[in-house]
C-alpha atoms as a PDB file:
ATOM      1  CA  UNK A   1      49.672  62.996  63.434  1.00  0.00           C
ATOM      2  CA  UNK A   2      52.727  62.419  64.912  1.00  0.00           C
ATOM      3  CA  UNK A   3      56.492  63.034  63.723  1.00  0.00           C
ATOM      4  CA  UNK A   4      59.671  61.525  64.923  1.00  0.00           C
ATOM      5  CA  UNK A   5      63.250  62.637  64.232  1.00  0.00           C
ATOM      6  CA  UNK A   6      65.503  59.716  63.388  1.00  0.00           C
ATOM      7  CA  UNK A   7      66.706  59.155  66.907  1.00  0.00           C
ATOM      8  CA  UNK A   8      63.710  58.722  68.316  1.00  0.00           C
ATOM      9  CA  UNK A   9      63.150  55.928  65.822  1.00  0.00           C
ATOM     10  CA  UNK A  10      66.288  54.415  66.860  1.00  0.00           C
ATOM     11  CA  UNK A  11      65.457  54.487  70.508  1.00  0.00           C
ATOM     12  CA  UNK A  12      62.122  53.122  69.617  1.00  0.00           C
ATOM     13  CA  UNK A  13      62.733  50.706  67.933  1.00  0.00           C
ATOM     14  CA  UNK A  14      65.824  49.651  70.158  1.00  0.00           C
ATOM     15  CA  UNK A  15      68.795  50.182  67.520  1.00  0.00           C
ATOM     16  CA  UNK A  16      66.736  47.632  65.173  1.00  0.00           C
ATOM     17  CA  UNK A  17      66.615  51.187  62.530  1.00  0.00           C
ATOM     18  CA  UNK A  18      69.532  52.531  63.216  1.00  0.00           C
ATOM     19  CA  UNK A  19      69.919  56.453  62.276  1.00  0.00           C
ATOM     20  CA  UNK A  20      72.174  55.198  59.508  1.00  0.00           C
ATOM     21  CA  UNK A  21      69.669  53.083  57.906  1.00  0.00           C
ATOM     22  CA  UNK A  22      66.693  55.617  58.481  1.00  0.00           C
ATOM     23  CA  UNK A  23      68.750  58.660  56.883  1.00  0.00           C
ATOM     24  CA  UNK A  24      70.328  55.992  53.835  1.00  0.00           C
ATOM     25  CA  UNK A  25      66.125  55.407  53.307  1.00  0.00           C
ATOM     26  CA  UNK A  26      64.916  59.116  53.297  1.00  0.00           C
ATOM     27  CA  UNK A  27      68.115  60.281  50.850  1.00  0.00           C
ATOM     28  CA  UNK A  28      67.096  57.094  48.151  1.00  0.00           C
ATOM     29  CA  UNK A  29      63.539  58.258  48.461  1.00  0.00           C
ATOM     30  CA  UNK A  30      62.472  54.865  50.549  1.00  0.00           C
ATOM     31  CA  UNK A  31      61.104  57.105  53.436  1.00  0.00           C
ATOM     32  CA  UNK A  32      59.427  60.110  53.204  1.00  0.00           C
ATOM     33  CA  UNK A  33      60.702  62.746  55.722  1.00  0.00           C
ATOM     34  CA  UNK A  34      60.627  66.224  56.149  1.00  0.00           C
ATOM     35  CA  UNK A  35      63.269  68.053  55.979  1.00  0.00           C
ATOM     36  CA  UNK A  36      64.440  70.029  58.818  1.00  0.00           C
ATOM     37  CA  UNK A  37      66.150  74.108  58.128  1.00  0.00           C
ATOM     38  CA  UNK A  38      68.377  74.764  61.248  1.00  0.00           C
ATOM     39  CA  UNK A  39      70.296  77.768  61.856  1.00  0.00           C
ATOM     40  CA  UNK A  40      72.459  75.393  64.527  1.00  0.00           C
ATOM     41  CA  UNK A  41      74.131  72.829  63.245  1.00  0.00           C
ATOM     42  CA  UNK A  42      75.644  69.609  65.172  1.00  0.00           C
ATOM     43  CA  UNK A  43      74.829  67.224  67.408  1.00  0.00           C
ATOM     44  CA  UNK A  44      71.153  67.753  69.011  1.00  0.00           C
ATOM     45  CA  UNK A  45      69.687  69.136  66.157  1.00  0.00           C
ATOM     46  CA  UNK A  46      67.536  67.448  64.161  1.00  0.00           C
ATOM     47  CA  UNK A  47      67.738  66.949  60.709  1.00  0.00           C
ATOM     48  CA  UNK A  48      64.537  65.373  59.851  1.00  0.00           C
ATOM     49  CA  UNK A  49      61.194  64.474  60.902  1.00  0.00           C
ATOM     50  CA  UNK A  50      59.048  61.174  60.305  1.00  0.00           C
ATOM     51  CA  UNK A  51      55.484  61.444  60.499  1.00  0.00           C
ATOM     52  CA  UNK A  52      53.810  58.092  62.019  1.00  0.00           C
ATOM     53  CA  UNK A  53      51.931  57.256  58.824  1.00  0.00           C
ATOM     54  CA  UNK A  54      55.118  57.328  56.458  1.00  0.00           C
ATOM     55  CA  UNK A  55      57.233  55.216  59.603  1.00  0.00           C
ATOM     56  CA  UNK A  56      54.679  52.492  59.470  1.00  0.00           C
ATOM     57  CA  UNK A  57      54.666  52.312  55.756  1.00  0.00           C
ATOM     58  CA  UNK A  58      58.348  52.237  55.554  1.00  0.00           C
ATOM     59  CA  UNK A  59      58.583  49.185  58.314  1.00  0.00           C
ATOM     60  CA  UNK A  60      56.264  47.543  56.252  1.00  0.00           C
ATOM     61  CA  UNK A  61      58.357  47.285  53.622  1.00  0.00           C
ATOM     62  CA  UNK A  62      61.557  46.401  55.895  1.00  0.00           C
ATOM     63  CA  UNK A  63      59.671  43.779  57.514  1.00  0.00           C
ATOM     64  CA  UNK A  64      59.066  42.349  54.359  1.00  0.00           C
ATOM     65  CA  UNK A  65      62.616  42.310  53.043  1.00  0.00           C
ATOM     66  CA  UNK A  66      63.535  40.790  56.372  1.00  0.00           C
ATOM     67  CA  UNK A  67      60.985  38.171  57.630  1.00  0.00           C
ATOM     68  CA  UNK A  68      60.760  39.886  60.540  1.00  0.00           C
ATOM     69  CA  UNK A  69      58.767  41.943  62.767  1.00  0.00           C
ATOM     70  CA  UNK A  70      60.094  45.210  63.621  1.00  0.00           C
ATOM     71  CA  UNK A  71      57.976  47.053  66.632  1.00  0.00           C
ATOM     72  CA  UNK A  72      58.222  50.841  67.826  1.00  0.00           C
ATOM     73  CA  UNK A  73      58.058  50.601  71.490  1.00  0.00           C
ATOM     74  CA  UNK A  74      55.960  53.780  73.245  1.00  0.00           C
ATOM     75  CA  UNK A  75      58.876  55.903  74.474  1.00  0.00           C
ATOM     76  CA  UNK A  76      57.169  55.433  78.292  1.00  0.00           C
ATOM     77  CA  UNK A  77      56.473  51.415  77.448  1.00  0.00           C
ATOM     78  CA  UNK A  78      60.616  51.516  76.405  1.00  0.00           C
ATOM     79  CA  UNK A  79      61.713  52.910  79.405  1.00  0.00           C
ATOM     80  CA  UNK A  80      59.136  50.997  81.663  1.00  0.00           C
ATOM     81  CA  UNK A  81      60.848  48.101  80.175  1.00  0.00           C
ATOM     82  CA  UNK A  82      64.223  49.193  80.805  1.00  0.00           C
ATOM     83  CA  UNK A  83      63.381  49.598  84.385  1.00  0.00           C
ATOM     84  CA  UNK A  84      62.085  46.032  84.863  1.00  0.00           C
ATOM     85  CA  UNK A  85      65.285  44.894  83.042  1.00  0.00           C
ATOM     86  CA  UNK A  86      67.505  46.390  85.377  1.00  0.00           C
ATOM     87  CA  UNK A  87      65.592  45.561  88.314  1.00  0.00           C
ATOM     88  CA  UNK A  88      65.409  41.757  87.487  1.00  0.00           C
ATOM     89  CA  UNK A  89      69.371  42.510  87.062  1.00  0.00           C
ATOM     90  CA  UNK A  90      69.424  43.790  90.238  1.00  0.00           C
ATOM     91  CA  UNK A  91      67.388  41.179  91.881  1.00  0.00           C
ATOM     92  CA  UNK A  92      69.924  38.349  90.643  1.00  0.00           C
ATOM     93  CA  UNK A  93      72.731  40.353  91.567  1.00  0.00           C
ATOM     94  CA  UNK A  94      71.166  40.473  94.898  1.00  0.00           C
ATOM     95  CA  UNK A  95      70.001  36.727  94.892  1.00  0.00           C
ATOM     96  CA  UNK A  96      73.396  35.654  93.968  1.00  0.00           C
ATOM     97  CA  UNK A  97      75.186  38.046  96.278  1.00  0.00           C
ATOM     98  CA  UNK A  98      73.032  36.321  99.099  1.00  0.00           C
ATOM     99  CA  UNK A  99      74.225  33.041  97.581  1.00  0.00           C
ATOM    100  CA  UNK A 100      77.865  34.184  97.758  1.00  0.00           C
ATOM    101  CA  UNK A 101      77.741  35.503 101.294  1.00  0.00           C
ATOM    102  CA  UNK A 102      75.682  32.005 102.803  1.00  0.00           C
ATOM    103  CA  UNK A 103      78.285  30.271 101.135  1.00  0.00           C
ATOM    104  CA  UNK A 104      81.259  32.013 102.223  1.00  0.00           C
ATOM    105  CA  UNK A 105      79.682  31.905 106.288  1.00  0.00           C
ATOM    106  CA  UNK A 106      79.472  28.733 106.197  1.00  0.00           C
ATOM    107  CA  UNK A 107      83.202  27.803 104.933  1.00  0.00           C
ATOM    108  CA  UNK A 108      84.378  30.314 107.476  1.00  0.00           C
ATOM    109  CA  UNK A 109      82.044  28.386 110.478  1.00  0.00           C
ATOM    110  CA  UNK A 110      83.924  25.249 109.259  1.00  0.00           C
ATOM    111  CA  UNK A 111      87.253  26.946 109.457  1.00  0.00           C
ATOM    112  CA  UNK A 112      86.143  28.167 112.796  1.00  0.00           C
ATOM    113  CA  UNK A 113      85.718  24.570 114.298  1.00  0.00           C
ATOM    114  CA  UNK A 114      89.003  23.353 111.886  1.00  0.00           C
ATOM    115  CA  UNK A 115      90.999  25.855 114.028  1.00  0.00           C
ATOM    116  CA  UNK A 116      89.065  24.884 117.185  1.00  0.00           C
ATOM    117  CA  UNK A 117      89.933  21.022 116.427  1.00  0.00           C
ATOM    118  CA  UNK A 118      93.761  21.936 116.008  1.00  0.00           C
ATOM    119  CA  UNK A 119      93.896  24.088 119.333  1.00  0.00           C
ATOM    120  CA  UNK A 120      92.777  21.389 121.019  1.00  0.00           C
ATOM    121  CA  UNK A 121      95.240  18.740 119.754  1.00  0.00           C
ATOM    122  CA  UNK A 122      97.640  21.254 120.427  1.00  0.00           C
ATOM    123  CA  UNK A 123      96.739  21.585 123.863  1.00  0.00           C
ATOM    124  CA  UNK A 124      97.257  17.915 124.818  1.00  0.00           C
ATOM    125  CA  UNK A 125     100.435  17.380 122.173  1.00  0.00           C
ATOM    126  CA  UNK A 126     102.733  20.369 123.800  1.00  0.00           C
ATOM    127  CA  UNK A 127     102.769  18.425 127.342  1.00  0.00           C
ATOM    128  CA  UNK A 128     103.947  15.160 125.421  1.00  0.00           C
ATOM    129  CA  UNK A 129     106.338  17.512 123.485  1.00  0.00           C
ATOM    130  CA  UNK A 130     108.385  18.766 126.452  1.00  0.00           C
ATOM    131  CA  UNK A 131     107.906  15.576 128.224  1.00  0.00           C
ATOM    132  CA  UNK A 132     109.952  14.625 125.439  1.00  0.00           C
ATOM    133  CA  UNK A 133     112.317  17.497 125.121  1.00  0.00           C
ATOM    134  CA  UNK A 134     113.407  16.302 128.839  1.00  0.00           C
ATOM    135  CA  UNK A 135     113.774  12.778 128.340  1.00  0.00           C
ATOM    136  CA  UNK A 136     116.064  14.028 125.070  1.00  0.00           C
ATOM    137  CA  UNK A 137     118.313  16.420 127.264  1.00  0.00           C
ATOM    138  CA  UNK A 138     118.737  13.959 129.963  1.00  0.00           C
ATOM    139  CA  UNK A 139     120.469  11.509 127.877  1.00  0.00           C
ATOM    140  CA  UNK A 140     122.245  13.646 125.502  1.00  0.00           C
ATOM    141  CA  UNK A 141     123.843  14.572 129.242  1.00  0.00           C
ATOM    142  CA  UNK A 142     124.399  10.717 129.994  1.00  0.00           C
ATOM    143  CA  UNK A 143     125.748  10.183 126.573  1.00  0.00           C
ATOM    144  CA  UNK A 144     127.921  13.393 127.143  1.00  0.00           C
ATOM    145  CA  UNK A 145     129.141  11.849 130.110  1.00  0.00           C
ATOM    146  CA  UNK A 146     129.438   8.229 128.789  1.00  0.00           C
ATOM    147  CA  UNK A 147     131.835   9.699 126.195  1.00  0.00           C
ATOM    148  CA  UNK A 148     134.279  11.941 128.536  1.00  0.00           C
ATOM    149  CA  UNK A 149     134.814   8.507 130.680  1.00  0.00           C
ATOM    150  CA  UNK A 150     135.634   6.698 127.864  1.00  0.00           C
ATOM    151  CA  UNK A 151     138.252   9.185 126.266  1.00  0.00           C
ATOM    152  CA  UNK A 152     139.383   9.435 130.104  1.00  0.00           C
ATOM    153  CA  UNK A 153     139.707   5.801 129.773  1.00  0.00           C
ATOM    154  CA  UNK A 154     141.809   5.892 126.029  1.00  0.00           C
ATOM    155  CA  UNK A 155     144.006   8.435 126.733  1.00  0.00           C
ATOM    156  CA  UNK A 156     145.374   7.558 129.816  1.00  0.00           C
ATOM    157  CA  UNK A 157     147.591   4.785 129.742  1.00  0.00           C
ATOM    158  CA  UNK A 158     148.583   4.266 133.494  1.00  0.00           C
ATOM    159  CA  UNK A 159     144.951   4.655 135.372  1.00  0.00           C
ATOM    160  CA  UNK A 160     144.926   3.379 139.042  1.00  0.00           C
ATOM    161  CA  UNK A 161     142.996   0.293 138.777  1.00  0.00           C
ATOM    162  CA  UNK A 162     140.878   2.482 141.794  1.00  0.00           C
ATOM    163  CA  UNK A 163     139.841   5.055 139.160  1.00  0.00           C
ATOM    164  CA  UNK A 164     139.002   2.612 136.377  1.00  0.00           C
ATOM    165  CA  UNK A 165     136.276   0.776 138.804  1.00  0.00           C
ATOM    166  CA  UNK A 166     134.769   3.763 139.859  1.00  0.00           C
ATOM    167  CA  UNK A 167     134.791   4.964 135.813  1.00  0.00           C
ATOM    168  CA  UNK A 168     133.364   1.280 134.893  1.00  0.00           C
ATOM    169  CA  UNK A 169     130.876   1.262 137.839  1.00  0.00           C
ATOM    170  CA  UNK A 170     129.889   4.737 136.781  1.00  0.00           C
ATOM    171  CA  UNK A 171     129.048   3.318 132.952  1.00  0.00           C
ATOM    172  CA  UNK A 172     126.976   0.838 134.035  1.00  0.00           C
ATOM    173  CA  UNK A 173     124.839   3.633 136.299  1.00  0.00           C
ATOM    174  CA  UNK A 174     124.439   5.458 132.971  1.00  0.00           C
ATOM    175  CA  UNK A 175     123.440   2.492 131.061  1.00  0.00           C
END
């Protein structure tokens, strides 16, 4: 026959009997147990032990109080279990990791040709650009020269009527 202290229940029956519950149910008489004389006292040490027979009858009762089945899971069956939980975690970890990584190379391979796209404008805007930029600082030096003829022309009162051709022919050059 086989005995159990009242943490192996607990692991057994995955926290559905918890140690409180099992050691409330042996002290009001509910579960039979046998009591346990130490020397050592704390944690590790058992304080009682379940024998198989007297666990079953006591889940019978709890199952009918509850309306619901309460199973003890072989200690090698619990941790088989355990293992195929956490590697079906790790599988969609993995899966979705996969996911993540697909999805991310293919947003950077768009960025890739975005920035491709934009070099390429670039390349035939900047040519248009200083074209541009020339065209700008050659009349900003006609207009600069537009306006010293005409303050020439404004602040001198007696001009020979020599200069003020040349300054009007000048104007119309600029125009």
């Amino acid at each position: 026959m086989k005995k159990y202290t009242v943490y192996e229940i607990e692991k057994l029956t995955d926290g559905k009997l918890s140690k409180y519950k099992l050691t409330r149910a042996i002290h009001s008489g509910e579960l039979k147990a046998e009591s346990v004389k130490n020397q050592r006292k704390g944690r590790g040490t058992p304080n009682f032990y379940v024998y198989e027979d007297e666990l079953k009858k006591y889940l019978g009762i709890v199952e009918q109080e509850k309306n619901r089945k309460i199973e003890i899971y072989d200690a090698n069956e619990s941790k088989n279990r355990r293992a195929t939980e956490i590697n079906d975690t790790v599988q969609t970890l993995m899966d979705n990791n996969k996911l993540l990584i697909e999805n991310q190379s293919y947003k950077i391979d768009e960025l890739l040709n975005r920035i491709q796209l934009l070099e390429k404008e670039q390349s035939q805007i900047l040519p248009l650009l200083h074209e541009n930029n020339n065209d700008k600082t050659k009349e900003t030096e006609k207009s600069e020269q537009r306006r010293e003829l005409l303050m020439e022309l404004a602040q001198k009162d007696s001009i020979s009527i020599d200069r003020k051709q040349t300054i009007f022919k000048t104007l119309n050059k600029l125009a």
